[in-house]
PDB file of N, CA and C in Angstrom:
ATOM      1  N   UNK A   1      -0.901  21.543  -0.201  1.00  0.00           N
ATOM      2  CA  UNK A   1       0.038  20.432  -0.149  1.00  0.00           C
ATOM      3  C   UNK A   1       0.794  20.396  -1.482  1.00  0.00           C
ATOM      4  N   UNK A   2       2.077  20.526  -1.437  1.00  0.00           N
ATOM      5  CA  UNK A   2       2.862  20.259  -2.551  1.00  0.00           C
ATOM      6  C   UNK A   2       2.837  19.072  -3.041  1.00  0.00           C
ATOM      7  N   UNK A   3       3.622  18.844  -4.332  1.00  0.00           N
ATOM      8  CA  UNK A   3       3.075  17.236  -5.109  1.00  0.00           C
ATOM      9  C   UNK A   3       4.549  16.289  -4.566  1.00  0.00           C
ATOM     10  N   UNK A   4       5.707  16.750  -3.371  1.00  0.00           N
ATOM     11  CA  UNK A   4       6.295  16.253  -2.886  1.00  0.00           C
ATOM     12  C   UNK A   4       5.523  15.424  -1.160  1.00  0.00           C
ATOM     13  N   UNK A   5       4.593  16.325  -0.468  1.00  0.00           N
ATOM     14  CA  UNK A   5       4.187  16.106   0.325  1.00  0.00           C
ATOM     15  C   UNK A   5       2.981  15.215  -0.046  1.00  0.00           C
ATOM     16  N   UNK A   6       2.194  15.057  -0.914  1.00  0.00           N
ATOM     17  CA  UNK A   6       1.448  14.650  -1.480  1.00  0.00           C
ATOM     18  C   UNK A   6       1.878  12.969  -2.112  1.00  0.00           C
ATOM     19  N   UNK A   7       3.086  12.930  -2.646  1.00  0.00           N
ATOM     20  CA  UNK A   7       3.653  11.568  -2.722  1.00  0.00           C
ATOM     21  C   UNK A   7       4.329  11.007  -1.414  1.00  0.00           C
ATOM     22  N   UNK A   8       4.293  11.810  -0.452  1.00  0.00           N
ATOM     23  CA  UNK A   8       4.993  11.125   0.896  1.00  0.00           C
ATOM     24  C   UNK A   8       3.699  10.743   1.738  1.00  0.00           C
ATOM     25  N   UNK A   9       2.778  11.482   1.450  1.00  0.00           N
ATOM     26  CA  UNK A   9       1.499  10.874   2.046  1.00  0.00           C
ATOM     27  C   UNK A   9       0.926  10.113   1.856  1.00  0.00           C
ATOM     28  N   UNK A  10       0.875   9.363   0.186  1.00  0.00           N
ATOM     29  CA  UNK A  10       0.642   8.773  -0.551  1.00  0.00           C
ATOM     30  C   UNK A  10       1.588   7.159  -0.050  1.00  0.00           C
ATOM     31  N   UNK A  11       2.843   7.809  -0.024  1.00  0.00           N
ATOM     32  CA  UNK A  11       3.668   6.198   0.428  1.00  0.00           C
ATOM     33  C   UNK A  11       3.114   5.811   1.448  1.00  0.00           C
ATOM     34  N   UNK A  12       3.625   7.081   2.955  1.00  0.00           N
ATOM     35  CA  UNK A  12       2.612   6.674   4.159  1.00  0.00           C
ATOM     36  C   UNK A  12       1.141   5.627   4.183  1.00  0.00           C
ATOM     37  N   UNK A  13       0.149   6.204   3.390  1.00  0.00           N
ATOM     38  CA  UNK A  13      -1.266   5.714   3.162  1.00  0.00           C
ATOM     39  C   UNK A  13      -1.010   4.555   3.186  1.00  0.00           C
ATOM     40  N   UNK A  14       0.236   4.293   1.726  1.00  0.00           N
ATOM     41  CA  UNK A  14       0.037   2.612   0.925  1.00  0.00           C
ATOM     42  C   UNK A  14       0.424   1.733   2.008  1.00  0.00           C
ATOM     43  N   UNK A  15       1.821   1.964   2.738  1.00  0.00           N
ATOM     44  CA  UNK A  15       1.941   1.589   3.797  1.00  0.00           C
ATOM     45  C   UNK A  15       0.943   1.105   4.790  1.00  0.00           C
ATOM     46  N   UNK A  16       0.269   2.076   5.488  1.00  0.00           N
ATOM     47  CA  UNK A  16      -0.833   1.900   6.659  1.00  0.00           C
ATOM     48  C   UNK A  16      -1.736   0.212   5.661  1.00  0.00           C
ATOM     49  N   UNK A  17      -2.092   1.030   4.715  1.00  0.00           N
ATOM     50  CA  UNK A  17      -3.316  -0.090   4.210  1.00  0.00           C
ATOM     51  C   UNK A  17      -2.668  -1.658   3.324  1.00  0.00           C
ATOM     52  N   UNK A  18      -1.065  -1.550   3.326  1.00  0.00           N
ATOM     53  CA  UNK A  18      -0.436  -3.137   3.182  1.00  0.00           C
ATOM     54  C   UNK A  18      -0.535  -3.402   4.700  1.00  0.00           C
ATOM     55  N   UNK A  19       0.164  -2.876   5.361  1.00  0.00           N
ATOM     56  CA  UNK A  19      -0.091  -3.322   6.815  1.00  0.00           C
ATOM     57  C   UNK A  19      -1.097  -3.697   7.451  1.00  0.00           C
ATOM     58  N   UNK A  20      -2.788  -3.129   7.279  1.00  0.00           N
ATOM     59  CA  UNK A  20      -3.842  -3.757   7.617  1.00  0.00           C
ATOM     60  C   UNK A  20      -4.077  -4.799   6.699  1.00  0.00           C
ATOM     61  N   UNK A  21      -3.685  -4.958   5.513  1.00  0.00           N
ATOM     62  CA  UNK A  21      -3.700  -6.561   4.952  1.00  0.00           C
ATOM     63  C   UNK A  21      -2.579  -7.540   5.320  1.00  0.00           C
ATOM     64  N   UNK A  22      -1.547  -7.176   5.917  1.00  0.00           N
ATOM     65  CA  UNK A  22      -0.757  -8.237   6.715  1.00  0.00           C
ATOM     66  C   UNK A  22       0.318  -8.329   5.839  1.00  0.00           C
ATOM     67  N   UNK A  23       0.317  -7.139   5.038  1.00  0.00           N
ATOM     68  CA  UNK A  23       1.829  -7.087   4.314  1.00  0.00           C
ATOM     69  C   UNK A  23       2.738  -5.859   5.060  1.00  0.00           C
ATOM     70  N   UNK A  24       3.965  -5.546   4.379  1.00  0.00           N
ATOM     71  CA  UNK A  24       4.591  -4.508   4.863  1.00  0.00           C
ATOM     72  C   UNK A  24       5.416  -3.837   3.785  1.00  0.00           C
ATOM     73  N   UNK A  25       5.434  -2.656   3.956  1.00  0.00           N
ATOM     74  CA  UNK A  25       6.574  -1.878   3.703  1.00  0.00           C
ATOM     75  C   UNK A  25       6.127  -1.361   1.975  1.00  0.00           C
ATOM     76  N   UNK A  26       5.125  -0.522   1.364  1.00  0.00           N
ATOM     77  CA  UNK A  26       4.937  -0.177  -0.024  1.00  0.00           C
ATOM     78  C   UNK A  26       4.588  -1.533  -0.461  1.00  0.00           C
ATOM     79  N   UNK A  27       4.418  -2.667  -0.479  1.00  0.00           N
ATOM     80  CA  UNK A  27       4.165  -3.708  -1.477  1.00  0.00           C
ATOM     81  C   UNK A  27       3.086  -4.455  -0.907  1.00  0.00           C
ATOM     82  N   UNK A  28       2.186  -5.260  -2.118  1.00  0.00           N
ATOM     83  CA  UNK A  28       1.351  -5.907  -2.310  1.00  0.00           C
ATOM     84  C   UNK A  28       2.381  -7.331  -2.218  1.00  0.00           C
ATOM     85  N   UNK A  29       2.903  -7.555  -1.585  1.00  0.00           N
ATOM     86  CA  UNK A  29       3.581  -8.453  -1.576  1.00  0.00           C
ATOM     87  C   UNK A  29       3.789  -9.486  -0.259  1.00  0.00           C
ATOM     88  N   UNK A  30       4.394 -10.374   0.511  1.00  0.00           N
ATOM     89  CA  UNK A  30       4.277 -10.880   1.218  1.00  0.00           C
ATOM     90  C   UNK A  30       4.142 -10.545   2.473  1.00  0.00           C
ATOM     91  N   UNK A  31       4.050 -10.622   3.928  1.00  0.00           N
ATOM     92  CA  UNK A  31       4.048  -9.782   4.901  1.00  0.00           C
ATOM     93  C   UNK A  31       5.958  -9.673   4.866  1.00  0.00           C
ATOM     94  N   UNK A  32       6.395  -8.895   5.585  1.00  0.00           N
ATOM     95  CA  UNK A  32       7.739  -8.836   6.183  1.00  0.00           C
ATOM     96  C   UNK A  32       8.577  -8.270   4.970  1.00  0.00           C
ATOM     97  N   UNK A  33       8.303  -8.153   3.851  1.00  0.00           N
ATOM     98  CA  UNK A  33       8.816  -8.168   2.278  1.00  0.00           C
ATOM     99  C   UNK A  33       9.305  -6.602   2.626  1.00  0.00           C
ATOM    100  N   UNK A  34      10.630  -6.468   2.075  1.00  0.00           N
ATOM    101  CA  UNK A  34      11.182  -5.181   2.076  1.00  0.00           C
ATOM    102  C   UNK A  34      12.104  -5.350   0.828  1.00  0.00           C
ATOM    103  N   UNK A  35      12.197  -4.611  -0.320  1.00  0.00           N
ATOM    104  CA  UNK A  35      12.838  -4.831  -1.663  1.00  0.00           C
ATOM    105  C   UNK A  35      14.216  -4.427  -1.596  1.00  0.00           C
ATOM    106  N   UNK A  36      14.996  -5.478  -1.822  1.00  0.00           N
ATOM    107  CA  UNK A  36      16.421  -5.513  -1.046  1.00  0.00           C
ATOM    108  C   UNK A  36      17.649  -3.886  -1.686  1.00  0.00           C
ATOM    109  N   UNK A  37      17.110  -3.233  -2.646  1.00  0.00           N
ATOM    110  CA  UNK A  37      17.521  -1.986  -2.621  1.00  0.00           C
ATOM    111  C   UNK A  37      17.784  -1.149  -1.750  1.00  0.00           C
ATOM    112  N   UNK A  38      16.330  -1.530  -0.290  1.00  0.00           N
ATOM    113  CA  UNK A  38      15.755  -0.347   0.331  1.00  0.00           C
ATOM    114  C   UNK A  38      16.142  -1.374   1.792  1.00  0.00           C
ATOM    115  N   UNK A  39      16.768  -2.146   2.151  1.00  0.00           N
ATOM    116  CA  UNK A  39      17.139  -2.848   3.130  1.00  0.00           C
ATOM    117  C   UNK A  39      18.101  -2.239   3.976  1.00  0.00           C
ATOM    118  N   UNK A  40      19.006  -1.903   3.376  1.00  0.00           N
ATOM    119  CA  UNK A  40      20.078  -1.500   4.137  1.00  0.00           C
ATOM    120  C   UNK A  40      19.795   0.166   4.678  1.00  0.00           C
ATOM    121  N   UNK A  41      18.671   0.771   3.710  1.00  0.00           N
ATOM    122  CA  UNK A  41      18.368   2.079   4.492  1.00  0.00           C
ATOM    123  C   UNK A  41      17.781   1.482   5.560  1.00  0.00           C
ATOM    124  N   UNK A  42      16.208   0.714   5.649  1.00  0.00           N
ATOM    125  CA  UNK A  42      15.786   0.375   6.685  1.00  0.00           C
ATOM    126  C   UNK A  42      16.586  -0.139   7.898  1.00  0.00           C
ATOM    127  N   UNK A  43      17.877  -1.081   7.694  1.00  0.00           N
ATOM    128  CA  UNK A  43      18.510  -1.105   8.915  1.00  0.00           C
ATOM    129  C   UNK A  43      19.174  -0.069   9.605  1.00  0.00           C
ATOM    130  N   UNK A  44      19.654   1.179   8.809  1.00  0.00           N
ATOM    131  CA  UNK A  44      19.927   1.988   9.464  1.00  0.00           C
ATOM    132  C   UNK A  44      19.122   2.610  10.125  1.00  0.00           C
ATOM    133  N   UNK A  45      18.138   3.072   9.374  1.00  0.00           N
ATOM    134  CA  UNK A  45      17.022   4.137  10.403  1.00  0.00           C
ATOM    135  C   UNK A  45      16.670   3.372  11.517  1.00  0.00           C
ATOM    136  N   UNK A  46      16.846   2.192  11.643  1.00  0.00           N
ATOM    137  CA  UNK A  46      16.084   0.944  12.651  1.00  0.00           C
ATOM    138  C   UNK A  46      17.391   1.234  13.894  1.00  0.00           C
ATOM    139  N   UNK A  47      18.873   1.468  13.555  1.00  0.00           N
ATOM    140  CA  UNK A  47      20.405   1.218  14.275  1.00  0.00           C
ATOM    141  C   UNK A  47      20.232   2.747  13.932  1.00  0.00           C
ATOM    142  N   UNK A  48      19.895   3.993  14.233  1.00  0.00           N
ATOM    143  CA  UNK A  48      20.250   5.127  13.930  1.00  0.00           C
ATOM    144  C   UNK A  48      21.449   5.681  14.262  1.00  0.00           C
ATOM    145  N   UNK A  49      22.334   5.796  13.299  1.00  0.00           N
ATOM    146  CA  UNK A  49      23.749   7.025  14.147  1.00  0.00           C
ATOM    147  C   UNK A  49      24.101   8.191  12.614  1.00  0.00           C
ATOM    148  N   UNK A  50      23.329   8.909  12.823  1.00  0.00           N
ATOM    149  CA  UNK A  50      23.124  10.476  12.161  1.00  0.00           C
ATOM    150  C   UNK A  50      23.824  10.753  11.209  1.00  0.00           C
ATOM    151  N   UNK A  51      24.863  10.422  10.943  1.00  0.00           N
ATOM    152  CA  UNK A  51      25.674  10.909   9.840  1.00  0.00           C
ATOM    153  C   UNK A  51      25.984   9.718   9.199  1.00  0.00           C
ATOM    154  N   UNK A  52      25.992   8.566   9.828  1.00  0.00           N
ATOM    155  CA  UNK A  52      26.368   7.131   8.879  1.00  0.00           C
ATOM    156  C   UNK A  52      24.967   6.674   7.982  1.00  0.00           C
ATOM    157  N   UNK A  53      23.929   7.221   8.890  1.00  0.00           N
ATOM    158  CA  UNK A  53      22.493   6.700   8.182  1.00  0.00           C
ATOM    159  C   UNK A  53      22.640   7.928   6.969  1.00  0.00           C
ATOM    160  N   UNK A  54      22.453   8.973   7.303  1.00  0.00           N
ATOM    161  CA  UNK A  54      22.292   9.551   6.185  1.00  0.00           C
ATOM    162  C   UNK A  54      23.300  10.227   4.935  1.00  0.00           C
ATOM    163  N   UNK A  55      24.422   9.476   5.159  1.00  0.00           N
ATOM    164  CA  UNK A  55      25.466   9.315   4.329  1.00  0.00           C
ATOM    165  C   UNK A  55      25.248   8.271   3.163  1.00  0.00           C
ATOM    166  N   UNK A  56      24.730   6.956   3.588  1.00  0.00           N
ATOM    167  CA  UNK A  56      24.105   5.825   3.483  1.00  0.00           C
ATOM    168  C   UNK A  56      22.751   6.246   2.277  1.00  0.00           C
ATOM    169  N   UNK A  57      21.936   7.000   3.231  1.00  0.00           N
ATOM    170  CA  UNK A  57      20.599   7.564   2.652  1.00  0.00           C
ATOM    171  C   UNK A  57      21.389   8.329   0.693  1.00  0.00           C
ATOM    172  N   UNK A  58      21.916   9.498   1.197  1.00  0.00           N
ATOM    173  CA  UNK A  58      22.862  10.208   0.264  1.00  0.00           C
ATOM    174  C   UNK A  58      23.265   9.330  -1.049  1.00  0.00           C
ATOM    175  N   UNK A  59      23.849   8.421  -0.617  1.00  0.00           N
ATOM    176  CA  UNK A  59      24.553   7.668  -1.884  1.00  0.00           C
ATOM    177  C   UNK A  59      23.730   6.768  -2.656  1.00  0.00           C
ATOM    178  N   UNK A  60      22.571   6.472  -1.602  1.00  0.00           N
ATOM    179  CA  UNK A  60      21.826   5.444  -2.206  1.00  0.00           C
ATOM    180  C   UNK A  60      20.596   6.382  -3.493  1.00  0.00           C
ATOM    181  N   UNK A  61      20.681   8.013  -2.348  1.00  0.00           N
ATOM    182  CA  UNK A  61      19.660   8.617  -3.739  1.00  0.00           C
ATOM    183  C   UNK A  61      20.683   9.073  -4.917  1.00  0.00           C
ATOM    184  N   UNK A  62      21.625   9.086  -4.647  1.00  0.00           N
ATOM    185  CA  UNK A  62      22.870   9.984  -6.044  1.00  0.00           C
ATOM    186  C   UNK A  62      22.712   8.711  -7.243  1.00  0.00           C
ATOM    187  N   UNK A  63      22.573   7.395  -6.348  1.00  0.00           N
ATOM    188  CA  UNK A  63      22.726   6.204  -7.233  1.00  0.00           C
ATOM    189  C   UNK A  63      21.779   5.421  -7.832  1.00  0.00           C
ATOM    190  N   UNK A  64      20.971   6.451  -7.623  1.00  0.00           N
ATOM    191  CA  UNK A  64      19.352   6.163  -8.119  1.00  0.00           C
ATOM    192  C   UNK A  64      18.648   4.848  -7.527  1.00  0.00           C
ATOM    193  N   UNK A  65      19.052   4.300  -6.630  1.00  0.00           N
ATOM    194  CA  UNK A  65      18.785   2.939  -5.689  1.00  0.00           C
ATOM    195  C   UNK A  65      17.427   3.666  -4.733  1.00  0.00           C
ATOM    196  N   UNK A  66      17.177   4.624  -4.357  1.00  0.00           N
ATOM    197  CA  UNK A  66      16.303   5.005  -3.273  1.00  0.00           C
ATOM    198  C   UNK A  66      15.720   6.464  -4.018  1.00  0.00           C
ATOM    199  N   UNK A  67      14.701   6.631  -3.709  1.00  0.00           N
ATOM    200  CA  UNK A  67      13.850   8.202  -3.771  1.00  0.00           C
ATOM    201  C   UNK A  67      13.822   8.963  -2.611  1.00  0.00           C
ATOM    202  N   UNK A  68      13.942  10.002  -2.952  1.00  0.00           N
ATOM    203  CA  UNK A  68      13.422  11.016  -1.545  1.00  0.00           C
ATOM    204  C   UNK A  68      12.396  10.937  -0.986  1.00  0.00           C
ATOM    205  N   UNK A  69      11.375  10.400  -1.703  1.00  0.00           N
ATOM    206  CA  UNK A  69      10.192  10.007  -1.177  1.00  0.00           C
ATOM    207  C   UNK A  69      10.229   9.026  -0.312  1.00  0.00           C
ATOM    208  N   UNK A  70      11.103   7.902  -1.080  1.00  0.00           N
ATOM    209  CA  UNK A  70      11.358   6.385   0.203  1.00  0.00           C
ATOM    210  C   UNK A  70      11.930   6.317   1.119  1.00  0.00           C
ATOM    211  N   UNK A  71      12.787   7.074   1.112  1.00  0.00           N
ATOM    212  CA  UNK A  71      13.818   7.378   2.323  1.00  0.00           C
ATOM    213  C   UNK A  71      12.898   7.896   3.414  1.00  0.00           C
ATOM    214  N   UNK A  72      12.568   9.065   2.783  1.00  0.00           N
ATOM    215  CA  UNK A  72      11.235   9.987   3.462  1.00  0.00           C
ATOM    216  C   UNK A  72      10.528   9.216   4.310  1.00  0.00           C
ATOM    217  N   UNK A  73       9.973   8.642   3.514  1.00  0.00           N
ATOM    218  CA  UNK A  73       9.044   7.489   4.424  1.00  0.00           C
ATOM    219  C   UNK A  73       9.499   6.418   5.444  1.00  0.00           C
ATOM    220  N   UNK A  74      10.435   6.203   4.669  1.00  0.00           N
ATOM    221  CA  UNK A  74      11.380   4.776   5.496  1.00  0.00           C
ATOM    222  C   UNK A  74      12.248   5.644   6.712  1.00  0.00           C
ATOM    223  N   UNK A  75      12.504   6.825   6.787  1.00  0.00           N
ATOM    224  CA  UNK A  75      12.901   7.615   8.485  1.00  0.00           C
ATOM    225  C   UNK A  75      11.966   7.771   9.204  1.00  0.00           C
ATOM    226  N   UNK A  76      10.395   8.215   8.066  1.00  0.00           N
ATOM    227  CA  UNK A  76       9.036   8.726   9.183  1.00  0.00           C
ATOM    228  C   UNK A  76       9.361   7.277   9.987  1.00  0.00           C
ATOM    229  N   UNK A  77       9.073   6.495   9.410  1.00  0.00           N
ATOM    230  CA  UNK A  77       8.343   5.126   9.777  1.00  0.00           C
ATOM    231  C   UNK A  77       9.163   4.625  10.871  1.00  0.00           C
ATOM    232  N   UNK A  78      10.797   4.366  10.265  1.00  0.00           N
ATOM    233  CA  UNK A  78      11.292   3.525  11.217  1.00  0.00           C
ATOM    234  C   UNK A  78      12.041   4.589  12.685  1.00  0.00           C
ATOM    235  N   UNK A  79      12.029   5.892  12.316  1.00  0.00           N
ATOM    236  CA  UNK A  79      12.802   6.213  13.107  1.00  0.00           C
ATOM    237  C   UNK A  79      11.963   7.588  13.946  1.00  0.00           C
ATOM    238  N   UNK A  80      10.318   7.834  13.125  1.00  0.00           N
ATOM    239  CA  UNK A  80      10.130   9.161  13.410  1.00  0.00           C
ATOM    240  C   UNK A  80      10.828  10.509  13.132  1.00  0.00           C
ATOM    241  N   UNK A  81      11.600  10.397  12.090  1.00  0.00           N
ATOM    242  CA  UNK A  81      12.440  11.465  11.595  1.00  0.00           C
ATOM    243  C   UNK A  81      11.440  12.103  10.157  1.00  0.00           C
ATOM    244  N   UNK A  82      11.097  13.786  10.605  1.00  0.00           N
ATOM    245  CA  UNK A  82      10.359  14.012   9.413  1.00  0.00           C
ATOM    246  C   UNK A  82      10.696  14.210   8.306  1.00  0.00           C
ATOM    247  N   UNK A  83       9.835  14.273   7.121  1.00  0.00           N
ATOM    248  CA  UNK A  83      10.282  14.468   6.004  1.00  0.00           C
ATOM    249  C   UNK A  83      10.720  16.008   5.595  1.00  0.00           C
ATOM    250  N   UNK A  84      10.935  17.168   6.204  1.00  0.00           N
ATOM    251  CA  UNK A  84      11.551  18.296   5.576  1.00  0.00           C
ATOM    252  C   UNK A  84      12.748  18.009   6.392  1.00  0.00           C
ATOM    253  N   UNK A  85      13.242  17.001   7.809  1.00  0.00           N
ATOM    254  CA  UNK A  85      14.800  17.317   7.980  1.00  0.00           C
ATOM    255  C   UNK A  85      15.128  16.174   6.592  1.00  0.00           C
ATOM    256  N   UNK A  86      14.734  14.619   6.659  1.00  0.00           N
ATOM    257  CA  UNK A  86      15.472  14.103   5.800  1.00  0.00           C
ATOM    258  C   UNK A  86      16.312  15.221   4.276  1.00  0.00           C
ATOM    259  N   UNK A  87      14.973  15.959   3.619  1.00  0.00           N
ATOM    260  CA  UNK A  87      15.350  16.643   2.348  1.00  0.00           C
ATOM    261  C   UNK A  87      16.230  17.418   3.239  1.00  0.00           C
ATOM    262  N   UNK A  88      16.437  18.292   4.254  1.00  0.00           N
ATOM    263  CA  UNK A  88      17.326  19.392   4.745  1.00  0.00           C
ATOM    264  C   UNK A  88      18.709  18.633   4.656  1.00  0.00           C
ATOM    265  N   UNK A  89      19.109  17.368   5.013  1.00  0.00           N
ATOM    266  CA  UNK A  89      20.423  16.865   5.237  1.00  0.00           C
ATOM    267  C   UNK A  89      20.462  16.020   4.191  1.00  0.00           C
ATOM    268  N   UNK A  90      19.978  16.157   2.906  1.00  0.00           N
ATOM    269  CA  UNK A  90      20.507  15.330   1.767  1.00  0.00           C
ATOM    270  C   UNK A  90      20.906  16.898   0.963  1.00  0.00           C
ATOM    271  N   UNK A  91      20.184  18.048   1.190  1.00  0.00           N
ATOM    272  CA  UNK A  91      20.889  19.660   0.491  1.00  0.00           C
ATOM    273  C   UNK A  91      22.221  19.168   1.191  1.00  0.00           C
ATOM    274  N   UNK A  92      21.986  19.468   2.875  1.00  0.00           N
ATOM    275  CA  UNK A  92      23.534  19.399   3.299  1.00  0.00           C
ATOM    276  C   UNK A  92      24.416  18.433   2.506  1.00  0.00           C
ATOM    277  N   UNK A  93      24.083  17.178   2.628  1.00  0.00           N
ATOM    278  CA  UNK A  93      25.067  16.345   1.695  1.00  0.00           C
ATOM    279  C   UNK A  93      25.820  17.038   0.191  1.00  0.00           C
ATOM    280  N   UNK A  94      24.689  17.680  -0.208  1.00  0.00           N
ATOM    281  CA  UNK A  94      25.009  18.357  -2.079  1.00  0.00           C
ATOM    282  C   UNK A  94      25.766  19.188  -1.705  1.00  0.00           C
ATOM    283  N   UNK A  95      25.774  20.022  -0.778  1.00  0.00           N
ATOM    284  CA  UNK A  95      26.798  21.186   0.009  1.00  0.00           C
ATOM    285  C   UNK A  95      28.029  21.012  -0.093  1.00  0.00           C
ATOM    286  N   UNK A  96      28.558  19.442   0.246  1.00  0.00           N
ATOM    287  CA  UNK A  96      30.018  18.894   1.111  1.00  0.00           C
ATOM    288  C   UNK A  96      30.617  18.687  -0.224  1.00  0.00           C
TER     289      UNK A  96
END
């Protein structure tokens, strides 16, 4: 396991085990709590349309607002999208 797959498993985990304490989303924090940086990715992956989400995704990592890791997680989660396409279509993005 690489130390990229290894921090996406790691988010996954933290996830699963806020959620069996009745929180959500990476935080020790309230249930429903999503840190308003990472909001507007989550509504997309939630409203998916392929090139607007991850255009969205794109700008938010160039702008240091989101990680590849969070994104990562925040497509597994909300949309079932894995983590080697997310990294495959943020290269594509560096491409354009």
């Amino acid at each position: 396991m690489n130390d990229l797959t290894a921090d996406i498993q790691a988010l996954l985990d933290n996830d699963r085990a806020v959620e069996d304490a009745g929180g959500s989303f990476n935080t020790g924090l309230e249930p429903g709590f999503i840190p308003v940086r990472l909001r507007g990715i989550v509504a997309s992956f939630k409203d998916f349309d392929k090139w607007e989400t991850y255009g969205l995704c794109y700008t938010a990592l160039k702008r240091g607002n989101a990680t590849l890791a969070e994104i990562q997680s925040i497509a597994w989660r909300e949309a079932q999208i894995k983590p080697d396409i997310i990294e495959m279509r943020m290269t594509d993005f560096d491409k354009m």
